[in-house]
C-alpha atoms as a PDB file:
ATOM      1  CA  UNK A   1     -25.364  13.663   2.365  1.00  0.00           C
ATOM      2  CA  UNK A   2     -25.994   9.718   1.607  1.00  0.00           C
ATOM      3  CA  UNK A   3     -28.420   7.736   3.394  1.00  0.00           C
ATOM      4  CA  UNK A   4     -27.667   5.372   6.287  1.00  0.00           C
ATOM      5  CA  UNK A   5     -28.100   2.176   4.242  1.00  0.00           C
ATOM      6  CA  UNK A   6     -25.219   3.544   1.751  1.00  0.00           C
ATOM      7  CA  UNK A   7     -22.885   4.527   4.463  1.00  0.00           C
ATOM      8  CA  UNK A   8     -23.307   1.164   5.820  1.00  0.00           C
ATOM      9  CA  UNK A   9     -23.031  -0.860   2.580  1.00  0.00           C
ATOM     10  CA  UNK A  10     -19.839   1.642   1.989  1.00  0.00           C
ATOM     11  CA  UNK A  11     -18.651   0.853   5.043  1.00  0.00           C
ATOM     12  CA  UNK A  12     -18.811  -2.809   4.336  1.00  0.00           C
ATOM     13  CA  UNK A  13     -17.566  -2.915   1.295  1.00  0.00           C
ATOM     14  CA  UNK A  14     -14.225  -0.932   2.319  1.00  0.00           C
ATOM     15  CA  UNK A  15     -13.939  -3.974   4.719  1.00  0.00           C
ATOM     16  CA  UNK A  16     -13.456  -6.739   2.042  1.00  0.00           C
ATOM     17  CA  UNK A  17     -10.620  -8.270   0.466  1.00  0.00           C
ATOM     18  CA  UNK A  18     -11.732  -6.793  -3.076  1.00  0.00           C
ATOM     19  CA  UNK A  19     -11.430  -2.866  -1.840  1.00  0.00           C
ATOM     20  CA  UNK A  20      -8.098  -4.330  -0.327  1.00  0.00           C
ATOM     21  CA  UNK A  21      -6.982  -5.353  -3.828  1.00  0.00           C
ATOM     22  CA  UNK A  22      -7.985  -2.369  -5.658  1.00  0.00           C
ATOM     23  CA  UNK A  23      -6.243  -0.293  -2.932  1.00  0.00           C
ATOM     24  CA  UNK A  24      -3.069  -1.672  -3.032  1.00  0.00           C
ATOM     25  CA  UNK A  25      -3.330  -1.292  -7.155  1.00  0.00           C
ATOM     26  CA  UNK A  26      -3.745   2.320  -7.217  1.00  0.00           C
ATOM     27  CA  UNK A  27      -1.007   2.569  -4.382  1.00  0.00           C
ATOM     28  CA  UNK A  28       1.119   0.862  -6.557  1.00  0.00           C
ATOM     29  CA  UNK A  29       0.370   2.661  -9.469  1.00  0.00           C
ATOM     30  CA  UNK A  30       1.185   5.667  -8.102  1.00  0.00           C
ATOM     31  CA  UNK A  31       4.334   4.747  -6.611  1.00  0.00           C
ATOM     32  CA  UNK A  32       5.588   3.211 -10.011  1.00  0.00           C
ATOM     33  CA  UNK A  33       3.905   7.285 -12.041  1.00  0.00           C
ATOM     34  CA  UNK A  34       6.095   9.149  -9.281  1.00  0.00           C
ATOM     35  CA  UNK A  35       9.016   7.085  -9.567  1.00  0.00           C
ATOM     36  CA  UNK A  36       8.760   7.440 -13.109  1.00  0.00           C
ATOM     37  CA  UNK A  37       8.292  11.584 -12.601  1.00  0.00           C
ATOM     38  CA  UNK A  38      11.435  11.476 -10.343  1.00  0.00           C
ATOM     39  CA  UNK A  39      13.664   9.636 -12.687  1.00  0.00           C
ATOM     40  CA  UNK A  40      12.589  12.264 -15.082  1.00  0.00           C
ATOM     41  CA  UNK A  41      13.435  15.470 -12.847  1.00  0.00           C
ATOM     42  CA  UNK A  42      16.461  13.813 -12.532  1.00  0.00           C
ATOM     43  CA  UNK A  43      16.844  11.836  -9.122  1.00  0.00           C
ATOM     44  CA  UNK A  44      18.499   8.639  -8.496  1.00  0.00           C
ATOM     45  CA  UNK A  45      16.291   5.498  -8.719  1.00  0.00           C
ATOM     46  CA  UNK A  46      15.587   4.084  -5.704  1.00  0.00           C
ATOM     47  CA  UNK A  47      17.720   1.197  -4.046  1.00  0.00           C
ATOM     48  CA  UNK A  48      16.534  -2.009  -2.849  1.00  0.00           C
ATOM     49  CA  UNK A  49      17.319  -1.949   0.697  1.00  0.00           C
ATOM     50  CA  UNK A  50      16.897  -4.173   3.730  1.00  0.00           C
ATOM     51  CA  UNK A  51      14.641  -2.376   5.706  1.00  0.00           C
ATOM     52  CA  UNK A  52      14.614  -4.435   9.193  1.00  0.00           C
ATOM     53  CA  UNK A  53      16.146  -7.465  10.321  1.00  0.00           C
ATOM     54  CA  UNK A  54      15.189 -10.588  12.159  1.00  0.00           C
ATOM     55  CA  UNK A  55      17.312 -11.501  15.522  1.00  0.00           C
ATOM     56  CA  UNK A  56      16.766 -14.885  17.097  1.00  0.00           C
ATOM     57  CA  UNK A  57      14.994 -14.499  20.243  1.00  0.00           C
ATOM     58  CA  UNK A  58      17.487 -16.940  21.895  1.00  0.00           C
ATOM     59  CA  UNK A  59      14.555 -18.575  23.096  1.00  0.00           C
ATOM     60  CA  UNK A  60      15.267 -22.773  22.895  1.00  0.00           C
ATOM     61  CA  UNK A  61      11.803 -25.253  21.949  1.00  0.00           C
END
């Protein structure tokens, strides 16, 4: 088990922008190897799709 202060200095650091960034890297990074692993077993490549869509709220300013 880690001391206090690293648990809090951990805890902090998964709070800033920089852990944010590296996050969304490896996300992506894995997203783009299983894509790649799927396109090899075969499957279809994904689609670009729309996944929601805005409605006015009929709301006049």
């Amino acid at each position: 088990m880690f001391s206090n202060s690293f648990e809090e200095a951990f805890e902090k650091f998964l709070e800033t922008r920089e852990y944010d960034e590296a996050e969304n890297y490896l996300f992506c990074l894995m997203r783009k190897a299983f894509i790649a692993g799927w396109l090899a077993a075969g499957g279809q490549p994904p689609t670009e799709a729309r996944i929601f869509q805005l409605f006015p709220s009929g709301k006049e300013k």
